[in-house]
C-alpha atoms as a PDB file:
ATOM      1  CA  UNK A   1     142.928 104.807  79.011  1.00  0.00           C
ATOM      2  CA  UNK A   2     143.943 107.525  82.044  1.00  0.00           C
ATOM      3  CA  UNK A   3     141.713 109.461  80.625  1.00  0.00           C
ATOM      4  CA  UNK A   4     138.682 106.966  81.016  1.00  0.00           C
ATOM      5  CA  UNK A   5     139.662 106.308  84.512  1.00  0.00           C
ATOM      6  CA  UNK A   6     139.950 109.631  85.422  1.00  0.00           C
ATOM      7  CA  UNK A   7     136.126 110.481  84.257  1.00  0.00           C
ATOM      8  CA  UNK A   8     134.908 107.327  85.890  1.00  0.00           C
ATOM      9  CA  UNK A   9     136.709 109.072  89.471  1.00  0.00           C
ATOM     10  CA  UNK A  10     135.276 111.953  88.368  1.00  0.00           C
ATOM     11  CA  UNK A  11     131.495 110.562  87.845  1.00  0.00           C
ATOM     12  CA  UNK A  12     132.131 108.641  91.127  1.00  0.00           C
ATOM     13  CA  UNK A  13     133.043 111.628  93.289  1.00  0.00           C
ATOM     14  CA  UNK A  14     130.226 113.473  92.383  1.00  0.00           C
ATOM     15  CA  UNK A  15     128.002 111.138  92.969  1.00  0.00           C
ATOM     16  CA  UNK A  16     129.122 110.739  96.125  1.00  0.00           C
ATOM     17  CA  UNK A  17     128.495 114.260  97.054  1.00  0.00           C
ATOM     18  CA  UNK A  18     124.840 113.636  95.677  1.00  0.00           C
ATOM     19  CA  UNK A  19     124.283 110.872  98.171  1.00  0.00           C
ATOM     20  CA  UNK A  20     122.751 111.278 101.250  1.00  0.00           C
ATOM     21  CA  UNK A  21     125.179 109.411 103.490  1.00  0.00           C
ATOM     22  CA  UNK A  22     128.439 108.420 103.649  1.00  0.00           C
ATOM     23  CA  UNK A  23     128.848 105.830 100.958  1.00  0.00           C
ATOM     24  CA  UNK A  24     131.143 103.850 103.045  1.00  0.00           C
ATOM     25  CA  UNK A  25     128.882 103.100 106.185  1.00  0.00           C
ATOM     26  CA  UNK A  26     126.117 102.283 104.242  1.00  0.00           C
ATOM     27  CA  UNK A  27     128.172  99.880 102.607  1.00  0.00           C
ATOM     28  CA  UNK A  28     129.669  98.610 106.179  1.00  0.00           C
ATOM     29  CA  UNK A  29     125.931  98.304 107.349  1.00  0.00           C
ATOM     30  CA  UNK A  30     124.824  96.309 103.816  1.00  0.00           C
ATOM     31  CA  UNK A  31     127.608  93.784 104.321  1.00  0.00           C
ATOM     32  CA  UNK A  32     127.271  93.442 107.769  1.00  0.00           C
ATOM     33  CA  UNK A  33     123.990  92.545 107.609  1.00  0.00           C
ATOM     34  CA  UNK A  34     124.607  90.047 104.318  1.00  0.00           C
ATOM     35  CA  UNK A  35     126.277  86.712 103.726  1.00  0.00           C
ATOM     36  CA  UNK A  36     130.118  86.703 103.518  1.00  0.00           C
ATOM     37  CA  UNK A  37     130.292  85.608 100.376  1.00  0.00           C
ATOM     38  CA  UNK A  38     127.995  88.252  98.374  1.00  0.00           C
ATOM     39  CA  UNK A  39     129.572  91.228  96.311  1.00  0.00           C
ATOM     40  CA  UNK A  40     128.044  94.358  95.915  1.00  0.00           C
ATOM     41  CA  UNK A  41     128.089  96.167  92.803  1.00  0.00           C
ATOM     42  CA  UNK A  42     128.482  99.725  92.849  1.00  0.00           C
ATOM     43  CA  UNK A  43     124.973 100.658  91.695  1.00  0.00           C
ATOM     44  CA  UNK A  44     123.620  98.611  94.483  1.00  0.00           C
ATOM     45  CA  UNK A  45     125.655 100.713  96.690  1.00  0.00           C
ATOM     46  CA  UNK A  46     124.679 104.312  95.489  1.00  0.00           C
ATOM     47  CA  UNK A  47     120.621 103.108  95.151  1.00  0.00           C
ATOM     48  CA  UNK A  48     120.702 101.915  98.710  1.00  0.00           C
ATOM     49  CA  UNK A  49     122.075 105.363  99.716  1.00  0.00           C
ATOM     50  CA  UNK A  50     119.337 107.187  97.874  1.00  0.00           C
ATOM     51  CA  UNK A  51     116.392 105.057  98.838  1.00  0.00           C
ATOM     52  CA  UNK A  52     117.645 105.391 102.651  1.00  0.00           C
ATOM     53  CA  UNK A  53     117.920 109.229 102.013  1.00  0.00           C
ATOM     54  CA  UNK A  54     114.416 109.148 100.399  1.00  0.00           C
ATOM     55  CA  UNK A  55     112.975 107.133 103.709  1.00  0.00           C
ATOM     56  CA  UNK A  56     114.585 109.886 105.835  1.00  0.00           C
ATOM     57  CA  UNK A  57     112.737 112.411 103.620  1.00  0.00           C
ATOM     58  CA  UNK A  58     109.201 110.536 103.985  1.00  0.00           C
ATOM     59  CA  UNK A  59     109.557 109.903 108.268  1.00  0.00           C
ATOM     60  CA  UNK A  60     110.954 113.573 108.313  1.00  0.00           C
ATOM     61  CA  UNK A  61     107.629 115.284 106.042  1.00  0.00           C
ATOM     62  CA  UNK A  62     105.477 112.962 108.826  1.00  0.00           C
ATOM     63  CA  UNK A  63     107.754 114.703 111.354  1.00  0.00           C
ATOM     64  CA  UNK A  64     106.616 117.966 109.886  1.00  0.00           C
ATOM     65  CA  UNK A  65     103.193 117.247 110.419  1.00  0.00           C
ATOM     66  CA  UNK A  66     103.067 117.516 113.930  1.00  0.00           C
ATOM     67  CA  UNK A  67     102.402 121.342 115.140  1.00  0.00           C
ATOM     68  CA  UNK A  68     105.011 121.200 117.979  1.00  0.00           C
ATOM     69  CA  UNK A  69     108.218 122.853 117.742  1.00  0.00           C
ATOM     70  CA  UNK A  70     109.912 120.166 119.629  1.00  0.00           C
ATOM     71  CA  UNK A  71     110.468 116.331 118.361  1.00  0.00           C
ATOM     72  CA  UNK A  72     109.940 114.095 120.725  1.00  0.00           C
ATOM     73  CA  UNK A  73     110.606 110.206 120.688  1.00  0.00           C
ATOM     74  CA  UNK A  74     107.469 109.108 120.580  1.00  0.00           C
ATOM     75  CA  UNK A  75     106.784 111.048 117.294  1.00  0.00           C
ATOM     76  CA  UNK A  76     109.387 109.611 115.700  1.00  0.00           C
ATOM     77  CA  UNK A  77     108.328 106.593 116.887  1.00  0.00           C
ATOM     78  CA  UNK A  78     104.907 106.751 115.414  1.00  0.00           C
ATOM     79  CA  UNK A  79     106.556 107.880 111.917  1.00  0.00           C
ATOM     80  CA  UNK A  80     108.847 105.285 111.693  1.00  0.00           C
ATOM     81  CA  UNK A  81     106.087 102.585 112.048  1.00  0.00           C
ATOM     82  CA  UNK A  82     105.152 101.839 108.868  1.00  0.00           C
ATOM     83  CA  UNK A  83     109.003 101.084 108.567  1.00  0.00           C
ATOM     84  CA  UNK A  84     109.664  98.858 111.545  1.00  0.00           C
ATOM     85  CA  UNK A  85     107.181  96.558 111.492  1.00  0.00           C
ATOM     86  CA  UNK A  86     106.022  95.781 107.959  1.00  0.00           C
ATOM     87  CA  UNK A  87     106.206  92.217 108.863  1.00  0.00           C
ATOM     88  CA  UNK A  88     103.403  92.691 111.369  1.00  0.00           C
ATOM     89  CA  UNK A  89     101.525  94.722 109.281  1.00  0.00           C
ATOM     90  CA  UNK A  90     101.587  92.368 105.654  1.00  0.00           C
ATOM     91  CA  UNK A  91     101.069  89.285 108.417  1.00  0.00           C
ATOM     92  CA  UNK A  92      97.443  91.765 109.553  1.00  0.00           C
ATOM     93  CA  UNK A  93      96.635  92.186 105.511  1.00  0.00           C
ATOM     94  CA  UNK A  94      96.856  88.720 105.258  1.00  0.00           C
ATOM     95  CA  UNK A  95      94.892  87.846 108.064  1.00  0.00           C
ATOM     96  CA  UNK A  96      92.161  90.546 106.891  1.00  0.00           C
ATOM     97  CA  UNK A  97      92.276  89.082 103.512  1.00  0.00           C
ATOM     98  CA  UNK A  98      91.627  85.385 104.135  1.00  0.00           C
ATOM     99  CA  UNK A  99      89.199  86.992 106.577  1.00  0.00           C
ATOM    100  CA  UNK A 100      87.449  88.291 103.466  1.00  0.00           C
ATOM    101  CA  UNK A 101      87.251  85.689 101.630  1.00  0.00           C
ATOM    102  CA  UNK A 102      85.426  83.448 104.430  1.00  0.00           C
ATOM    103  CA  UNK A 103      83.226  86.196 104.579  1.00  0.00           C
ATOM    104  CA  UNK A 104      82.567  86.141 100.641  1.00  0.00           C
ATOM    105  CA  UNK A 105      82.424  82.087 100.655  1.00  0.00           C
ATOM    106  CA  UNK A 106      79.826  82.234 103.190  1.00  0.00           C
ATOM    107  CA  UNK A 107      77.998  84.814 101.240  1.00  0.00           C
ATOM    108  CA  UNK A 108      77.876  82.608  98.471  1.00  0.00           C
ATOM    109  CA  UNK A 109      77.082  79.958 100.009  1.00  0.00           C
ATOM    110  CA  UNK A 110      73.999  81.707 101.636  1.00  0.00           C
ATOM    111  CA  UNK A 111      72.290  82.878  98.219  1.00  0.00           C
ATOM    112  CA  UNK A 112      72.922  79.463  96.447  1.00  0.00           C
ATOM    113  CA  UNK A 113      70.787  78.278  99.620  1.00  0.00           C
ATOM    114  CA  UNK A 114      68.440  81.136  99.285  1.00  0.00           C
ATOM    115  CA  UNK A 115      67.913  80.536  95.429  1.00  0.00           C
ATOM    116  CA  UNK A 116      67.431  76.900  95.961  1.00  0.00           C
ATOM    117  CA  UNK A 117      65.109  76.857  98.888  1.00  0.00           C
ATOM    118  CA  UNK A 118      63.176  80.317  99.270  1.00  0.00           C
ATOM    119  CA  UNK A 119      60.709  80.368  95.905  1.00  0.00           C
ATOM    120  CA  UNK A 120      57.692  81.846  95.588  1.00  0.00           C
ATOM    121  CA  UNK A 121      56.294  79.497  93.012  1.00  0.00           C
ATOM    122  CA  UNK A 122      56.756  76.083  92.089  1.00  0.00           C
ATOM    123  CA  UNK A 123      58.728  76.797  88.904  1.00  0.00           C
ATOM    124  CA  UNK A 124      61.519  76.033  87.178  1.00  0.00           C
ATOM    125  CA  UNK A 125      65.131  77.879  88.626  1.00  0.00           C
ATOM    126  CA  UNK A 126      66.036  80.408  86.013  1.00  0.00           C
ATOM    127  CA  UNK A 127      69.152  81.860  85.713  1.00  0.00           C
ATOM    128  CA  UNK A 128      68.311  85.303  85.326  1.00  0.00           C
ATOM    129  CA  UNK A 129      66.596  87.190  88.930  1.00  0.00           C
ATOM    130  CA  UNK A 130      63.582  88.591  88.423  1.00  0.00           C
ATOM    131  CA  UNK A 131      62.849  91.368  90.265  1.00  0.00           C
ATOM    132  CA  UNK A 132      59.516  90.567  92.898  1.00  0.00           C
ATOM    133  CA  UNK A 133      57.536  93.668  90.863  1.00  0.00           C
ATOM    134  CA  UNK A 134      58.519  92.481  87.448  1.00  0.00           C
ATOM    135  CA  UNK A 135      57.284  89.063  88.256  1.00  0.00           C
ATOM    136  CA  UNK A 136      53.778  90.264  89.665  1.00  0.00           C
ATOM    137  CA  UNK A 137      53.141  92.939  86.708  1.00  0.00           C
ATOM    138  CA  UNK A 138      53.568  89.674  84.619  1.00  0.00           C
ATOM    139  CA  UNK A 139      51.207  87.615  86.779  1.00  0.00           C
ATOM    140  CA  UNK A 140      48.315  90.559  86.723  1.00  0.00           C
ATOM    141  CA  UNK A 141      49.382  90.583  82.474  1.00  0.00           C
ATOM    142  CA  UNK A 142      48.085  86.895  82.529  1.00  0.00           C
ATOM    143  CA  UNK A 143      45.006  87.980  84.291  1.00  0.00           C
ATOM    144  CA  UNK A 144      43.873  90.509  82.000  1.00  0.00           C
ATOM    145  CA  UNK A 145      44.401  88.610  78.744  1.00  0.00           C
ATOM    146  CA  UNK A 146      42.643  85.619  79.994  1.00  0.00           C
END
């Protein structure tokens, strides 16, 4: 049973050398920002660490992108705001979407009105459309055979 525990301390310790940050602020900063009454399990805790690790890795490679030697605020700025205000930006994809989709209704709308109003003979709607030169190669067909 020592024995058990002692691997499991073990497994834990170098884990925590693994992780980015210091496993016990993240976990000050998770349960500050949670309700009192939630537990977190110890996965939660090393996952967090690594996916806050991997965001520093992601902002950092934008860092890396700029050609000056220097970083200056407003660089990280611009690389952190994907980050900081995905609110604002899944409220704009929304917007754009429903945008979209007025834009496809009224589409719709338009060609039902073109297909019921703008023929060129008095026939019968058909379902298929008939290309304008497919239709007058048939009419000149008619012509000939008569």
């Amino acid at each position: 049973m020592a024995e058990e525990e002692f691997n499991e301390e073990e497994i834990e310790e170098k884990e925590e050398e693994e992780l980015p940050f210091a496993k016990a602020e993240v976990v000050r900063l998770m349960k500050q920002n949670l309700d009192s009454d939630k537990m977190i399990r110890e996965r939660v805790k090393v996952e967090m660490n690594k996916f806050l690790g991997d965001i520093l890795k992601q902002v950092c490679e934008q860092l890396n992108e700029y050609p000056y030697t220097t970083i200056e605020y407003e660089m990280l700025k611009e690389s952190t705001y994907p980050y900081t205000n995905i609110k604002r930006i899944n409220q704009e994809k929304e917007r754009i979407l429903l945008h979209l989709n007025a834009i496809k209704a009224d589409c719709d709308a338009l060609a039902m009105d073109v297909q019921k109003t703008l023929k060129l003979k008095d026939v019968v709607d058909e379902d298929k459309f008939t290309p304008l030169s497919m239709s007058k190669q048939e009419d000149d067909d008619e012509e000939v055979e008569e």
